[in-house]
PDB file of N, CA and C in Angstrom:
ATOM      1  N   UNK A   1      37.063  52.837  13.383  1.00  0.00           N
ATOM      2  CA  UNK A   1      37.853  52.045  12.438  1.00  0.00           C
ATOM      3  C   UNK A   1      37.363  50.597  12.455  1.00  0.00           C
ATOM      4  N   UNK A   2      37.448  50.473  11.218  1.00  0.00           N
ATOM      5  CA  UNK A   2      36.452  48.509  11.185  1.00  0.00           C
ATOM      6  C   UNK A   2      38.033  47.777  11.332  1.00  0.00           C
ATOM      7  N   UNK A   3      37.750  46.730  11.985  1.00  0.00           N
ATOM      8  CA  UNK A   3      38.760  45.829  12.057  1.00  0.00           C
ATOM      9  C   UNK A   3      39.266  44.976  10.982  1.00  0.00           C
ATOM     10  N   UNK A   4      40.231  44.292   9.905  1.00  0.00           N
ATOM     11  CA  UNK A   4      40.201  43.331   9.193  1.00  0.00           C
ATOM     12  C   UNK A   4      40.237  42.270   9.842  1.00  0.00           C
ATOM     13  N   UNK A   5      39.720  41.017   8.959  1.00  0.00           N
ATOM     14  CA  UNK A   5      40.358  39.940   9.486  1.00  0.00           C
ATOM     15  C   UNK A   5      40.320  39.170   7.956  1.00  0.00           C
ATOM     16  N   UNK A   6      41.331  38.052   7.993  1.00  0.00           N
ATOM     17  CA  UNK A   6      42.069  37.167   7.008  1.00  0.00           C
ATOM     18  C   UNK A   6      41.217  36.212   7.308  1.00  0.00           C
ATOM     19  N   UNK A   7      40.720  34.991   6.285  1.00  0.00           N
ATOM     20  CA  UNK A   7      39.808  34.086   6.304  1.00  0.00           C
ATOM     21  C   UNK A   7      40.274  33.166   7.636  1.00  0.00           C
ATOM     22  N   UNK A   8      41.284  33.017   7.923  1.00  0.00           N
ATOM     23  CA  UNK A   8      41.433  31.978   9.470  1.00  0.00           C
ATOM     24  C   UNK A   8      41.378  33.244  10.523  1.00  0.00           C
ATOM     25  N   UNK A   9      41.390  34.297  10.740  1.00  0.00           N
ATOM     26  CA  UNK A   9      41.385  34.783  11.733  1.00  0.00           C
ATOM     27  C   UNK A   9      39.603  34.766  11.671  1.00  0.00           C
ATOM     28  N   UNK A  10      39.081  35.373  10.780  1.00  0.00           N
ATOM     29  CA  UNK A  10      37.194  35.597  10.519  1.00  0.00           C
ATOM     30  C   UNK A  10      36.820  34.161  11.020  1.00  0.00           C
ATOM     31  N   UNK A  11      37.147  33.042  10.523  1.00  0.00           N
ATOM     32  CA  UNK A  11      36.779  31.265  10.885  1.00  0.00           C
ATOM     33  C   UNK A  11      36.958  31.674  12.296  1.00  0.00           C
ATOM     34  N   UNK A  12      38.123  31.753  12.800  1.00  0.00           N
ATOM     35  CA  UNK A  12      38.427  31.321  14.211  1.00  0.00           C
ATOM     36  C   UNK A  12      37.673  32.366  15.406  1.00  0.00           C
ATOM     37  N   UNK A  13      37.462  33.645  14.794  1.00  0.00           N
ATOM     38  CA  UNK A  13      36.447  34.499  15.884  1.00  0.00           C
ATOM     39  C   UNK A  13      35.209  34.078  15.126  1.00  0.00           C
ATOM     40  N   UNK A  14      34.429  33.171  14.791  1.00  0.00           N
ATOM     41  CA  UNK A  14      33.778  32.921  14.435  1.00  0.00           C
ATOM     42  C   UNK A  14      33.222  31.203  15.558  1.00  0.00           C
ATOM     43  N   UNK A  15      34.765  31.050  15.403  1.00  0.00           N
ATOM     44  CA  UNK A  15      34.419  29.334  16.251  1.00  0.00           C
ATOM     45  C   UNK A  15      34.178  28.396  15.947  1.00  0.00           C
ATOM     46  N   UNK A  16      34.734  28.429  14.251  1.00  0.00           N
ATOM     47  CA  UNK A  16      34.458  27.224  13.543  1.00  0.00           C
ATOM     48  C   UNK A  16      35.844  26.828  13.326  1.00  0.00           C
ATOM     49  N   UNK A  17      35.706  25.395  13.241  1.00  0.00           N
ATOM     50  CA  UNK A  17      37.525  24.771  13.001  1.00  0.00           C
ATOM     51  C   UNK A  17      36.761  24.528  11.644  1.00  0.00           C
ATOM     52  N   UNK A  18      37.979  24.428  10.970  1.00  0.00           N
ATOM     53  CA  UNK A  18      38.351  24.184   9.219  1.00  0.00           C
ATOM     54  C   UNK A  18      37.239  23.648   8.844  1.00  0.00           C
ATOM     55  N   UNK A  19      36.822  22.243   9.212  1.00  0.00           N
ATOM     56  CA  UNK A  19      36.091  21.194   9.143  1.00  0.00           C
ATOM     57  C   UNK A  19      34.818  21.875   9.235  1.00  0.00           C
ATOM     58  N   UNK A  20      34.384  22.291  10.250  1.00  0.00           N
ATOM     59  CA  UNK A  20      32.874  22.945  10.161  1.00  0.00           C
ATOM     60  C   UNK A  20      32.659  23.716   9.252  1.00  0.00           C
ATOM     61  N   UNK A  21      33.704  24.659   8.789  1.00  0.00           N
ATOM     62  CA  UNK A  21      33.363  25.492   8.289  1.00  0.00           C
ATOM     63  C   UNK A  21      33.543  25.406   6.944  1.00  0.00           C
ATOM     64  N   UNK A  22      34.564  24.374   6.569  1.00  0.00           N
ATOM     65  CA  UNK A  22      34.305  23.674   5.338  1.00  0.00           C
ATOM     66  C   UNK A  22      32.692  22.946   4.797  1.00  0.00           C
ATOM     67  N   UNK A  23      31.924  22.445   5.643  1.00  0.00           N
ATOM     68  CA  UNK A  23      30.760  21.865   5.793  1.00  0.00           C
ATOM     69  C   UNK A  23      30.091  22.800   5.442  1.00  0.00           C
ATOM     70  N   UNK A  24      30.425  24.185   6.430  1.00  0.00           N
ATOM     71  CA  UNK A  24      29.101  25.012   5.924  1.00  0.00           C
ATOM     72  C   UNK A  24      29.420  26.128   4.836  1.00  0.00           C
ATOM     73  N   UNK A  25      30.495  25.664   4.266  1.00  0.00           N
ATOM     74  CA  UNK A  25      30.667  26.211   2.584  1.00  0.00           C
ATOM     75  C   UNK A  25      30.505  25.529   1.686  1.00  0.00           C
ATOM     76  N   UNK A  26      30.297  23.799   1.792  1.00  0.00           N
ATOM     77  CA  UNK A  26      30.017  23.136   0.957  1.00  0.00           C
ATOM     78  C   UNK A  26      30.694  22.817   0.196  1.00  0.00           C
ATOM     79  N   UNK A  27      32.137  22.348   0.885  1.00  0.00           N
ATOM     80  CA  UNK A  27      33.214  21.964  -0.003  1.00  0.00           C
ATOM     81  C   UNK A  27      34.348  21.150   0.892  1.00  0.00           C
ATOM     82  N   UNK A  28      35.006  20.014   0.248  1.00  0.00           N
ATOM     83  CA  UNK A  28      35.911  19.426   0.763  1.00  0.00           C
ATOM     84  C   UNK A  28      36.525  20.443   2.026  1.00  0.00           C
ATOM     85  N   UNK A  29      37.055  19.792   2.878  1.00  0.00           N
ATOM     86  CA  UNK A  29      38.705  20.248   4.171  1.00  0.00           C
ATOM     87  C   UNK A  29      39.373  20.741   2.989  1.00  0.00           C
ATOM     88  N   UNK A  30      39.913  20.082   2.451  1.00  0.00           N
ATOM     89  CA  UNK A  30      40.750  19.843   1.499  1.00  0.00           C
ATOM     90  C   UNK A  30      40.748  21.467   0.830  1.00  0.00           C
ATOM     91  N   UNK A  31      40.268  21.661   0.195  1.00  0.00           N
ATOM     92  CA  UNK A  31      39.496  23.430  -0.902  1.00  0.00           C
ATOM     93  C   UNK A  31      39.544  24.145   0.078  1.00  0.00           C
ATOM     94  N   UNK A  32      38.831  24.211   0.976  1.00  0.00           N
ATOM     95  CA  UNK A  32      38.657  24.897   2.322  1.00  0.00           C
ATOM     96  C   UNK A  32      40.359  25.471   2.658  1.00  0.00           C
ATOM     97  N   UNK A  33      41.088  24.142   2.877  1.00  0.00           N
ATOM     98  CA  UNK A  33      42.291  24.745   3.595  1.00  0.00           C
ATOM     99  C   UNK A  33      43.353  25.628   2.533  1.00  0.00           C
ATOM    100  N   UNK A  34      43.041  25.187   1.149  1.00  0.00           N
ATOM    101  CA  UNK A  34      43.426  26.219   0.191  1.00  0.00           C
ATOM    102  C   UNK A  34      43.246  27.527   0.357  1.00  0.00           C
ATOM    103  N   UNK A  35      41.941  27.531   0.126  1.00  0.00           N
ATOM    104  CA  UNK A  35      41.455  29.188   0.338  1.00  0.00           C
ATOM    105  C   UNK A  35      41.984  29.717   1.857  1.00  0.00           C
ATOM    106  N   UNK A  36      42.267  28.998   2.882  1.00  0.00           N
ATOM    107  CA  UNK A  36      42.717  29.881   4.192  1.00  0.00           C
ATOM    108  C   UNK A  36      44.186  29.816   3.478  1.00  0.00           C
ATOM    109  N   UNK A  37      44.608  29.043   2.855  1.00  0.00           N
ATOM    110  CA  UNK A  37      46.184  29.235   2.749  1.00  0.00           C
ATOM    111  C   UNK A  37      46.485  30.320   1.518  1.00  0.00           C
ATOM    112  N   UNK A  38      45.496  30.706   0.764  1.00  0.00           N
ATOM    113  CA  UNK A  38      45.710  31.442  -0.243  1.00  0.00           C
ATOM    114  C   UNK A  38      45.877  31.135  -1.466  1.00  0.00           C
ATOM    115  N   UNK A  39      46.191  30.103  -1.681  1.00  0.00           N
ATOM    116  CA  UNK A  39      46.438  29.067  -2.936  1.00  0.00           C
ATOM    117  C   UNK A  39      45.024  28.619  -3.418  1.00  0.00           C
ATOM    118  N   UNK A  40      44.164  29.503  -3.029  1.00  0.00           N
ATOM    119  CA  UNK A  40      42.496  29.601  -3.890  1.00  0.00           C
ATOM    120  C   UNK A  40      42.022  30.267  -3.489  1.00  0.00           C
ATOM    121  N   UNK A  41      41.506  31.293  -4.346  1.00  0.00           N
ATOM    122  CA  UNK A  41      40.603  32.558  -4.245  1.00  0.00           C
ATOM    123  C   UNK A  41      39.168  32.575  -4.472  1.00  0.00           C
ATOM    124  N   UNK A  42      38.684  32.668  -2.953  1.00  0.00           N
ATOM    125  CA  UNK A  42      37.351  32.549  -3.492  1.00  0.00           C
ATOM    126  C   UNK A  42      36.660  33.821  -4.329  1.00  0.00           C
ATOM    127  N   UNK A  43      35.318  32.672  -4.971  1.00  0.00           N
ATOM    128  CA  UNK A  43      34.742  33.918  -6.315  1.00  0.00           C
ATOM    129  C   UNK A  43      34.093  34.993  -5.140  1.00  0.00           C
ATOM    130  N   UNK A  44      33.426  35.664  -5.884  1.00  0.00           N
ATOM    131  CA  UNK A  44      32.716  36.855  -5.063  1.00  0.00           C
ATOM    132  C   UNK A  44      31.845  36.392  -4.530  1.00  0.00           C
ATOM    133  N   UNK A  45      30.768  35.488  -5.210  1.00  0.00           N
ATOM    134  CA  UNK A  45      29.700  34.363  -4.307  1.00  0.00           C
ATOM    135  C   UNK A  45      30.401  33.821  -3.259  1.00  0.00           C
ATOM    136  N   UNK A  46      31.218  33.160  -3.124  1.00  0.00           N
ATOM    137  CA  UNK A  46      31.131  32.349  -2.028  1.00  0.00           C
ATOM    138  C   UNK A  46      31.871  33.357  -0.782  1.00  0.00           C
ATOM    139  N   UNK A  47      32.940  34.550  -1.503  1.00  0.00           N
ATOM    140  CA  UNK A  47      33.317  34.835  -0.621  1.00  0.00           C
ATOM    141  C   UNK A  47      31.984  35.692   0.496  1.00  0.00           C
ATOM    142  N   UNK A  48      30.990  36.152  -0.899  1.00  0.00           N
ATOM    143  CA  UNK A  48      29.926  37.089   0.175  1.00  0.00           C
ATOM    144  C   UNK A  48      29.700  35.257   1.185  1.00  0.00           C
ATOM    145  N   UNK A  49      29.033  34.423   0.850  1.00  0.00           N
ATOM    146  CA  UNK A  49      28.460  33.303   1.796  1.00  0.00           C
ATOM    147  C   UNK A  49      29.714  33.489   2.826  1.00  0.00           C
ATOM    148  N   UNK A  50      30.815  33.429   2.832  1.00  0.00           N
ATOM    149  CA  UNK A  50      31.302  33.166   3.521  1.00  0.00           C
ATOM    150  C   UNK A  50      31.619  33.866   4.594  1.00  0.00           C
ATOM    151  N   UNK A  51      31.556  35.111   4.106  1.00  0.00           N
ATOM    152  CA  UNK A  51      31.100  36.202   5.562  1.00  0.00           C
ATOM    153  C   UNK A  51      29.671  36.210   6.287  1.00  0.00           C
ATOM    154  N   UNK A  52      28.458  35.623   5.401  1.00  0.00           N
ATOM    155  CA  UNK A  52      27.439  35.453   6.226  1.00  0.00           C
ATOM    156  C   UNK A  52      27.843  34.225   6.825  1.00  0.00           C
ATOM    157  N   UNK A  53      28.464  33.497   6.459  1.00  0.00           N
ATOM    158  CA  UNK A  53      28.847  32.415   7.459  1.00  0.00           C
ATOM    159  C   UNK A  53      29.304  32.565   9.103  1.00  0.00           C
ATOM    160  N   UNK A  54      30.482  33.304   8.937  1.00  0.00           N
ATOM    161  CA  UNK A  54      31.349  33.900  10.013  1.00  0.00           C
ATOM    162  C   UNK A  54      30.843  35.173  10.448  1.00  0.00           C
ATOM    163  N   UNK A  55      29.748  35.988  10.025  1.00  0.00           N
ATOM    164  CA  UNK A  55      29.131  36.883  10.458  1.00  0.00           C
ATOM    165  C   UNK A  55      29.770  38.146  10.682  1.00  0.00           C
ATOM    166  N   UNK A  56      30.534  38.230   9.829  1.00  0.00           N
ATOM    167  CA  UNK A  56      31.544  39.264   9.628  1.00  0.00           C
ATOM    168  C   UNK A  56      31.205  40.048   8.160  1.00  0.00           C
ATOM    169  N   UNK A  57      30.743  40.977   8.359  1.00  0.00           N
ATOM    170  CA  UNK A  57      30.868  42.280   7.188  1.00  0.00           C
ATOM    171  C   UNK A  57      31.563  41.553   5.614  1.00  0.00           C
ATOM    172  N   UNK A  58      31.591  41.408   4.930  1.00  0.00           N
ATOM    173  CA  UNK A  58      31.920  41.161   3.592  1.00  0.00           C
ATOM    174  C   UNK A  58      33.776  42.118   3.318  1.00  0.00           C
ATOM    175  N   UNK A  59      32.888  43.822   3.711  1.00  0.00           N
ATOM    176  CA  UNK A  59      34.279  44.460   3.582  1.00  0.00           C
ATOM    177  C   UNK A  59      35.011  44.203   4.696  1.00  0.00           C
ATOM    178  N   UNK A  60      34.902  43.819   5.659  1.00  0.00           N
ATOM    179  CA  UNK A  60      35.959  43.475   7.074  1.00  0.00           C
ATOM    180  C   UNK A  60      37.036  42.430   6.862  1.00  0.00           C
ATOM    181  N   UNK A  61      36.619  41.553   5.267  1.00  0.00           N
ATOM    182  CA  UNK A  61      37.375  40.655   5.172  1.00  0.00           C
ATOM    183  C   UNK A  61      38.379  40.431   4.172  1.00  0.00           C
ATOM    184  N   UNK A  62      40.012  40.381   4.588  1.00  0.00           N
ATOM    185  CA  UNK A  62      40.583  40.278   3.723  1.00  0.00           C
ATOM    186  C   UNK A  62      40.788  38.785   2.888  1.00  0.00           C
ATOM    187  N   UNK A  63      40.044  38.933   1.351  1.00  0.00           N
ATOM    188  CA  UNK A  63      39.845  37.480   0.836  1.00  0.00           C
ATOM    189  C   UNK A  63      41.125  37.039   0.190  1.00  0.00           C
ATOM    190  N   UNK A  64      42.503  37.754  -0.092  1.00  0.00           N
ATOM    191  CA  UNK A  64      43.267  37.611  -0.635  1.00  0.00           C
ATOM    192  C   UNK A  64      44.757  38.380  -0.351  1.00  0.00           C
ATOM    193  N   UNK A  65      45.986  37.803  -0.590  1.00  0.00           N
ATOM    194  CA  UNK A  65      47.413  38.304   0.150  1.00  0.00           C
ATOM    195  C   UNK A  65      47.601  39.905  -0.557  1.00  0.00           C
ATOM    196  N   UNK A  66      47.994  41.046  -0.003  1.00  0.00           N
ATOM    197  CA  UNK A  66      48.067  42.163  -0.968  1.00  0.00           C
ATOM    198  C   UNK A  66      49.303  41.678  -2.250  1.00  0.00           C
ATOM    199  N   UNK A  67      49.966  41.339  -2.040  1.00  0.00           N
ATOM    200  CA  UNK A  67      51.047  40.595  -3.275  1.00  0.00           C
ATOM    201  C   UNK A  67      50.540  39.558  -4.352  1.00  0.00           C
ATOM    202  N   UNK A  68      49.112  39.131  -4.419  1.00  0.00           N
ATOM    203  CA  UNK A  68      48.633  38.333  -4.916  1.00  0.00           C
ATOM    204  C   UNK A  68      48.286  38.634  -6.576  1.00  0.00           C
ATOM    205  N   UNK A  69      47.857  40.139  -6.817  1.00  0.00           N
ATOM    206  CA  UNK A  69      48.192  40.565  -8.079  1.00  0.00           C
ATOM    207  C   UNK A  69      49.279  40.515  -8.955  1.00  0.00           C
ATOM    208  N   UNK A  70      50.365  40.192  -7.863  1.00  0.00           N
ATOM    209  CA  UNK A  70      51.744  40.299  -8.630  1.00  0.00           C
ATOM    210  C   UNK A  70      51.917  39.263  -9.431  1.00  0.00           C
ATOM    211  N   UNK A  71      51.224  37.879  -8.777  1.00  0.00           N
ATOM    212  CA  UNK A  71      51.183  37.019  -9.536  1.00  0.00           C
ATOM    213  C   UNK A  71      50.270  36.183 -10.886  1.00  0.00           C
ATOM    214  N   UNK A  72      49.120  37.637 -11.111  1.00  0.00           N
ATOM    215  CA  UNK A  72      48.423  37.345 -11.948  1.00  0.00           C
ATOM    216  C   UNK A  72      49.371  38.391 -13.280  1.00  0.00           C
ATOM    217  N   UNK A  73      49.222  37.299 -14.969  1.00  0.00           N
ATOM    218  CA  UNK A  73      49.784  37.790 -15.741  1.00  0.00           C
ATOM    219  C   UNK A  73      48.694  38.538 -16.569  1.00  0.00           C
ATOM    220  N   UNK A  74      48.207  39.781 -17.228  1.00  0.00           N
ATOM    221  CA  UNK A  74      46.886  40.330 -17.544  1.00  0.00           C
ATOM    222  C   UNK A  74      47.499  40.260 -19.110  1.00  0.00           C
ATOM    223  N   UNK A  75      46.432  39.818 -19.677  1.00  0.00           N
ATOM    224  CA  UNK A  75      46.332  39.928 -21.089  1.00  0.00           C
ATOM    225  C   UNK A  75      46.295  41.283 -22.014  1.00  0.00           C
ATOM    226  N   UNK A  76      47.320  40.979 -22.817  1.00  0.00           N
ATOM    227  CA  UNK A  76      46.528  42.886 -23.923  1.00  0.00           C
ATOM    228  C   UNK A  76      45.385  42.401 -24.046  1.00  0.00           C
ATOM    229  N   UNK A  77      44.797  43.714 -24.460  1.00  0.00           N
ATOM    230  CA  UNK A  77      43.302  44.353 -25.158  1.00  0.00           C
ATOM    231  C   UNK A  77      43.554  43.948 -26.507  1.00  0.00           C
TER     232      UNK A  77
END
């Protein structure tokens, strides 16, 4: 069984605090602490970088809350 991990748990077995690892995504603390808080979803690019970052599998990582669809409204066809 593969393990998950949530973008601060993947950062933190990884050994990067916010700050570094903001650096090595190339974006403000600031954006950075969004996306660990959920209140920004990273695109599919950065989320793949961001598992080669933390060296964690791409699928090992959960990039988003499972309730998070609830809050997208989908357009008719």
């Amino acid at each position: 069984m593969n393990t998950k991990f949530d973008i601060k748990s993947a950062r933190v077995r990884a050994g990067f605090t916010q700050k570094e690892l903001a650096q090595k995504m190339q974006m403000s603390v600031n954006s950075y602490l969004r996306y660990e808080k959920g209140t920004l979803i990273f695109r599919v690019d950065q989320a793949w970088n961001f598992s080669k970052v933390v060296n964690i599998p791409f699928e090992n990582i959960i990039f988003f809350k499972p309730n998070y669809t609830s809050s997208v409204h989908l357009q008719p066809a």
